[in-house]
PDB file of N, CA and C in Angstrom:
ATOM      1  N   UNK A   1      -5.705   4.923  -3.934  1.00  0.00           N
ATOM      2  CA  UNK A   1      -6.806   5.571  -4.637  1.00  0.00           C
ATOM      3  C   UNK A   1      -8.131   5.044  -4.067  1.00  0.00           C
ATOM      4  N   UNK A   2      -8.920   5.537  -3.670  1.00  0.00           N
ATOM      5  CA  UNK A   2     -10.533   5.308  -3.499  1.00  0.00           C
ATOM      6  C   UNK A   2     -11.657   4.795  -4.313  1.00  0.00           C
ATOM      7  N   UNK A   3     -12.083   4.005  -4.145  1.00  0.00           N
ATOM      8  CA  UNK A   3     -13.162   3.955  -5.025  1.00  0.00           C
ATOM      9  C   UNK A   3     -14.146   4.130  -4.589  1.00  0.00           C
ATOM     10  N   UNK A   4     -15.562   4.038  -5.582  1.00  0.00           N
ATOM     11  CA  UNK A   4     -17.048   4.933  -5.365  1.00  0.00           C
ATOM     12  C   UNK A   4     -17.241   4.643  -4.175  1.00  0.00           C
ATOM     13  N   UNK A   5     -17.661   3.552  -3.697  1.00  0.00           N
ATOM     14  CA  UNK A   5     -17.795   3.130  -2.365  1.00  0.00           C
ATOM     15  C   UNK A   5     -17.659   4.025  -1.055  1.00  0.00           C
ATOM     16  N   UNK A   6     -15.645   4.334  -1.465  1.00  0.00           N
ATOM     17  CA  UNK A   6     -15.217   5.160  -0.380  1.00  0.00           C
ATOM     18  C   UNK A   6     -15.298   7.047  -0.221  1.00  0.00           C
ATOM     19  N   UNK A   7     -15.244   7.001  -2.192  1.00  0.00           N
ATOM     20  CA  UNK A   7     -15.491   8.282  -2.446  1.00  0.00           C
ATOM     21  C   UNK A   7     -17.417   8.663  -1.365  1.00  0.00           C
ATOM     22  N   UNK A   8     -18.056   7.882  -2.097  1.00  0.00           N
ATOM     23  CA  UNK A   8     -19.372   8.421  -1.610  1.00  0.00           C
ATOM     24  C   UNK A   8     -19.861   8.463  -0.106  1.00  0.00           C
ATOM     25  N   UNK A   9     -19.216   7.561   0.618  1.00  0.00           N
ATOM     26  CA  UNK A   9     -19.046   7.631   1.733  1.00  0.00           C
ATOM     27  C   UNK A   9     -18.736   8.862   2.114  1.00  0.00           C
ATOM     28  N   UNK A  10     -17.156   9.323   2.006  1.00  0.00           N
ATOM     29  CA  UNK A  10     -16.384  10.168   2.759  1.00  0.00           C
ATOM     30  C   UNK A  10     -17.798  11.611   2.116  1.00  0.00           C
ATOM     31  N   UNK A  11     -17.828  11.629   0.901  1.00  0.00           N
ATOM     32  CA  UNK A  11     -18.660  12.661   0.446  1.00  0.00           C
ATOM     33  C   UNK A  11     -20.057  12.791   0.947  1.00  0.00           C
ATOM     34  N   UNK A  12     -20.543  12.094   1.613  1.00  0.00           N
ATOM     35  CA  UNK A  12     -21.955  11.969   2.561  1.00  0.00           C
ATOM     36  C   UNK A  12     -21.565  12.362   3.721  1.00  0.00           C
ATOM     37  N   UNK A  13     -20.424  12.248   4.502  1.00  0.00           N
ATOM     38  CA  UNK A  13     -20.195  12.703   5.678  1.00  0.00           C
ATOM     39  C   UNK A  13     -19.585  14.024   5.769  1.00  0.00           C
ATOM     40  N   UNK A  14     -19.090  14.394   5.035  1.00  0.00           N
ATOM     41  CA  UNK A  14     -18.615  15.765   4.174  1.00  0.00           C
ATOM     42  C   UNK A  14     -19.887  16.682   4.354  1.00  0.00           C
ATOM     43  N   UNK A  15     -20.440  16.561   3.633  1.00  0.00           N
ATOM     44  CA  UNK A  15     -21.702  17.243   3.361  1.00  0.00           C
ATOM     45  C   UNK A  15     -22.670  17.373   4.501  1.00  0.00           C
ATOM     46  N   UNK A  16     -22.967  16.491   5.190  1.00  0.00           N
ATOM     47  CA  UNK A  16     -23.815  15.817   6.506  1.00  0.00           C
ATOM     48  C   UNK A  16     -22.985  17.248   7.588  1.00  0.00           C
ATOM     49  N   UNK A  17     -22.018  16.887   7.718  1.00  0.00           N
ATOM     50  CA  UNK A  17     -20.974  17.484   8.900  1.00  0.00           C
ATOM     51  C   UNK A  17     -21.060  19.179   8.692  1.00  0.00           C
ATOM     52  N   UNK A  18     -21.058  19.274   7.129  1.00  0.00           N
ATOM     53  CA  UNK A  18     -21.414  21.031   6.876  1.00  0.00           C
ATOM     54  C   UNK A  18     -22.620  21.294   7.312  1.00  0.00           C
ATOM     55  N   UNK A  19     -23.785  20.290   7.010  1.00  0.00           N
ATOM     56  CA  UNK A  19     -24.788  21.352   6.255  1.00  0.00           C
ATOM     57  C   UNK A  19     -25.223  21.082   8.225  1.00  0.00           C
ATOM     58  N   UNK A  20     -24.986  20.341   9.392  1.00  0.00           N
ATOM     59  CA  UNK A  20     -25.660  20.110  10.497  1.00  0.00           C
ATOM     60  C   UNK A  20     -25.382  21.170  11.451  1.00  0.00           C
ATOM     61  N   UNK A  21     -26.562  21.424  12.140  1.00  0.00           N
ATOM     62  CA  UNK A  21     -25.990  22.586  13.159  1.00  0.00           C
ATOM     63  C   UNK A  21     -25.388  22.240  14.711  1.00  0.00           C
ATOM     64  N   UNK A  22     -25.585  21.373  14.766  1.00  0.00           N
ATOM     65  CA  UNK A  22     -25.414  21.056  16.424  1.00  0.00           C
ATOM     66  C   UNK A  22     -25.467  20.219  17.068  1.00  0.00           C
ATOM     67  N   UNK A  23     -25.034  19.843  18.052  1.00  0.00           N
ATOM     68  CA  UNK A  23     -25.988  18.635  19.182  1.00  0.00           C
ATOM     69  C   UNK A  23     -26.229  16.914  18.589  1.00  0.00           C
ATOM     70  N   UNK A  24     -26.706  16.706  19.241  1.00  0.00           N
ATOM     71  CA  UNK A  24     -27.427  15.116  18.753  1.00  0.00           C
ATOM     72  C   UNK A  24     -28.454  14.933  17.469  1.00  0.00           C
ATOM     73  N   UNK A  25     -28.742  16.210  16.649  1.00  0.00           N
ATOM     74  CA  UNK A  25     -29.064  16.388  15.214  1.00  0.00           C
ATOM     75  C   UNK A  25     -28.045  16.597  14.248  1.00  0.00           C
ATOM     76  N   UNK A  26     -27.196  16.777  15.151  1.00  0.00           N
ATOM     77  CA  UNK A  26     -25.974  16.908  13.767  1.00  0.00           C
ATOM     78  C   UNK A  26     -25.509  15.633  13.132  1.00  0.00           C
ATOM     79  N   UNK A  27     -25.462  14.936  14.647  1.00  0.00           N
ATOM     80  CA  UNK A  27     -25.196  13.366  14.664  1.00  0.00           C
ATOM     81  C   UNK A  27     -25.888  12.921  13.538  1.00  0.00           C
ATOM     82  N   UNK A  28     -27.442  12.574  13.600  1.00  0.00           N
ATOM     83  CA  UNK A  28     -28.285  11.790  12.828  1.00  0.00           C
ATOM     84  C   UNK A  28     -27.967  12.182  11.537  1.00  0.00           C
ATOM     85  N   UNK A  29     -28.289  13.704  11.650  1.00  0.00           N
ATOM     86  CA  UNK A  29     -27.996  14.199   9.684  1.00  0.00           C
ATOM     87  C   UNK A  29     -26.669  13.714   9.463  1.00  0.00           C
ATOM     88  N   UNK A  30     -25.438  13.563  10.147  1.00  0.00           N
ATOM     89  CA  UNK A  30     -24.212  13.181   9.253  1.00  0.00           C
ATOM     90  C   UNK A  30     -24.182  11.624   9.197  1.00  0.00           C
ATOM     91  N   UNK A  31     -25.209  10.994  10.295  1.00  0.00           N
ATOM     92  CA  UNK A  31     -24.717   9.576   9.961  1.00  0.00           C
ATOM     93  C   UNK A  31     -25.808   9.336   8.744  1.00  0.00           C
ATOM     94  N   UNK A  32     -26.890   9.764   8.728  1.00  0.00           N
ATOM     95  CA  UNK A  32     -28.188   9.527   7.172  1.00  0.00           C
ATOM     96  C   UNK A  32     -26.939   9.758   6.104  1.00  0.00           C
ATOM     97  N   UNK A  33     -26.448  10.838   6.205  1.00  0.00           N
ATOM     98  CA  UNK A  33     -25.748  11.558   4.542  1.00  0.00           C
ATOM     99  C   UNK A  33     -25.017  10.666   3.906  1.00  0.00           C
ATOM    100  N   UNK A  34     -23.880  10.119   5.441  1.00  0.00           N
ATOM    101  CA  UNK A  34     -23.086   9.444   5.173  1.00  0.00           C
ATOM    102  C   UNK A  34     -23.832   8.236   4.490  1.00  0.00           C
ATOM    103  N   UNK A  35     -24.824   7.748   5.312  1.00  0.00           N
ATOM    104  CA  UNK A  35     -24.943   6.394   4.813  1.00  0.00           C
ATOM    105  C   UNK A  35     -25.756   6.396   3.488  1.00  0.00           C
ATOM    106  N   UNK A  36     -26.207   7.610   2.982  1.00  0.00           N
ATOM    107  CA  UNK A  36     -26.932   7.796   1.645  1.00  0.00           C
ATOM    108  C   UNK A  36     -25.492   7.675   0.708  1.00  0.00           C
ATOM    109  N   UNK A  37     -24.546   8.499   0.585  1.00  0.00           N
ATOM    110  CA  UNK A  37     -23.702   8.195   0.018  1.00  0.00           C
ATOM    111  C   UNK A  37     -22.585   6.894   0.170  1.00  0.00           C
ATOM    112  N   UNK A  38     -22.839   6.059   0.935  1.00  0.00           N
ATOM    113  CA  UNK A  38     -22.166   4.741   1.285  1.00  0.00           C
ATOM    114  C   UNK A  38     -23.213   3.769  -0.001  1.00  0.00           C
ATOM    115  N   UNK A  39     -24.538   3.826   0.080  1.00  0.00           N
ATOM    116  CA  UNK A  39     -25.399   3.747  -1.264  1.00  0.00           C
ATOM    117  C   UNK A  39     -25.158   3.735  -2.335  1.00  0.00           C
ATOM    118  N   UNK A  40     -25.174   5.721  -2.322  1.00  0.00           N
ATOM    119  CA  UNK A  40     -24.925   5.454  -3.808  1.00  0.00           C
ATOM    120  C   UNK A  40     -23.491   5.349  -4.484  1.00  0.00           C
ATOM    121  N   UNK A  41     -22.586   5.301  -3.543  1.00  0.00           N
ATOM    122  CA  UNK A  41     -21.190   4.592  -3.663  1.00  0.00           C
ATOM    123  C   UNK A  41     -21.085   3.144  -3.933  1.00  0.00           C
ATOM    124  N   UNK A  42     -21.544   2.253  -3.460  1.00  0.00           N
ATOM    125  CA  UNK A  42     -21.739   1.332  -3.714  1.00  0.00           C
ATOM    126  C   UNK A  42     -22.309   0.695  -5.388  1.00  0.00           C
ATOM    127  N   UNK A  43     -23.414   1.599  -5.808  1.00  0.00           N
ATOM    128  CA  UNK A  43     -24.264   1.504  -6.522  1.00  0.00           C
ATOM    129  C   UNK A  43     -23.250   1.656  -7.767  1.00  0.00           C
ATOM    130  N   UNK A  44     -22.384   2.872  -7.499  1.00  0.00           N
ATOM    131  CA  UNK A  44     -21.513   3.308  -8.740  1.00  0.00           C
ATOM    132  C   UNK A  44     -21.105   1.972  -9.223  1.00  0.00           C
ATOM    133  N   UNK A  45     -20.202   1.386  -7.911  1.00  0.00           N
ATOM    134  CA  UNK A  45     -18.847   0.397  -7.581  1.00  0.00           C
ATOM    135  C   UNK A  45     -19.809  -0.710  -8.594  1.00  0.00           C
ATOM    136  N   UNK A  46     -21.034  -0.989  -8.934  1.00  0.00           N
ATOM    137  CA  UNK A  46     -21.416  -1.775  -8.803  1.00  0.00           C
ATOM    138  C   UNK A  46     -21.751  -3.269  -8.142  1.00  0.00           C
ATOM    139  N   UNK A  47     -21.545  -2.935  -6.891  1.00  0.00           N
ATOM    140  CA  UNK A  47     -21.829  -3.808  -5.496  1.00  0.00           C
ATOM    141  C   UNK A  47     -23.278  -3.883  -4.797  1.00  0.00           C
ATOM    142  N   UNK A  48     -24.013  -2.762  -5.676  1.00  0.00           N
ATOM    143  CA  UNK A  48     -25.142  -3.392  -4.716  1.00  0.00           C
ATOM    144  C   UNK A  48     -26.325  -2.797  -6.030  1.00  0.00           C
ATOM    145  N   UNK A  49     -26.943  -4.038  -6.309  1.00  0.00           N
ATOM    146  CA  UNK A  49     -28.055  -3.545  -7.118  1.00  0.00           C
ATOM    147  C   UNK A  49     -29.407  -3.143  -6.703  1.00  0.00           C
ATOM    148  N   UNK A  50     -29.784  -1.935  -6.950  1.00  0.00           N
ATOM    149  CA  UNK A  50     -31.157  -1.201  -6.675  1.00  0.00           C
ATOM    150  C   UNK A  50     -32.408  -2.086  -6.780  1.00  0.00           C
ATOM    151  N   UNK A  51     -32.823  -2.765  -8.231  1.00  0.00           N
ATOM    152  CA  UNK A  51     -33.623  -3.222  -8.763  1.00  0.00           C
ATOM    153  C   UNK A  51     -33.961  -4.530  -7.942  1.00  0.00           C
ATOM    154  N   UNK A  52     -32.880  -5.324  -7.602  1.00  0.00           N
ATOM    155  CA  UNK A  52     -33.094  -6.148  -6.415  1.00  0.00           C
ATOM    156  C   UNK A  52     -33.518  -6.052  -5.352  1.00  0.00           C
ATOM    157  N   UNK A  53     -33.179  -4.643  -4.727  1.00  0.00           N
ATOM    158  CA  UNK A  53     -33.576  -4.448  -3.035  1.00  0.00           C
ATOM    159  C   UNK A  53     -34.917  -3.864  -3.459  1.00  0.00           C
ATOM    160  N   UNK A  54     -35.592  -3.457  -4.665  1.00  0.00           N
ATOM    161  CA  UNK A  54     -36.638  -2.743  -4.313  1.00  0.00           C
ATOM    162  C   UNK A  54     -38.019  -4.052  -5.154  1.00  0.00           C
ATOM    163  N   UNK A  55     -37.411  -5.241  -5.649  1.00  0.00           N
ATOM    164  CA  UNK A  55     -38.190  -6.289  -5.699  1.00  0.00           C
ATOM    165  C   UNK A  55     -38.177  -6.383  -7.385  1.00  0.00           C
ATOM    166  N   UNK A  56     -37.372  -5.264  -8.000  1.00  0.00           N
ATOM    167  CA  UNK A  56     -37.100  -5.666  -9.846  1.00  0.00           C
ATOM    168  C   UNK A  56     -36.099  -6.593  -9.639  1.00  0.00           C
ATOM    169  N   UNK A  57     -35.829  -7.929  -9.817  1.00  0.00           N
ATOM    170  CA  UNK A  57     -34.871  -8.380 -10.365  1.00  0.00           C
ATOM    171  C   UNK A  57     -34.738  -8.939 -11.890  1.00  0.00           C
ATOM    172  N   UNK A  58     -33.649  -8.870 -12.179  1.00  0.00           N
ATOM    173  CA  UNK A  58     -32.834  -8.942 -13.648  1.00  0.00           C
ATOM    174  C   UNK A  58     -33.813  -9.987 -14.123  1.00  0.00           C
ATOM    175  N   UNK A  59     -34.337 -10.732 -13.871  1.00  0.00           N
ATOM    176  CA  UNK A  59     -34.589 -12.099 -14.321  1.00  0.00           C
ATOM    177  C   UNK A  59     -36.750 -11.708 -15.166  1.00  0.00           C
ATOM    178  N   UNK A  60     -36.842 -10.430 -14.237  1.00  0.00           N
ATOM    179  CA  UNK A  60     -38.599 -10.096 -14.719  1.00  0.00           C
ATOM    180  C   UNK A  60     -38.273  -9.804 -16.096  1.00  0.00           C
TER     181      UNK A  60
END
């Protein structure tokens, strides 16, 4: 079974791979998608907290 992590992954490159038309732009858009959903896969999993990388941490 998969978890968010892998779900959001595979589902960023999914999406990336449809929506790209061609060439060495298809590339970039499927590796961004992918790695947007490797994110917010993560984020689900609870493995990587937002509020930290963007300078909120738990502790303000």
């Amino acid at each position: 079974m998969m978890n968010g992590t892998q779900t959001g992954l595979l589902a960023g490159l999914v999406l990336g791979a449809a929506g790209a038309l061609g060439g060495f732009t298809a590339f970039l858009i499927t590796l961004l998608v992918g790695a947007i959903g490797l994110v917010v896969g993560r984020v689900l999993d609870g493995e990587l907290d937002l509020g930290e990388l963007i300078g909120r941490g738990k502790d303000r």
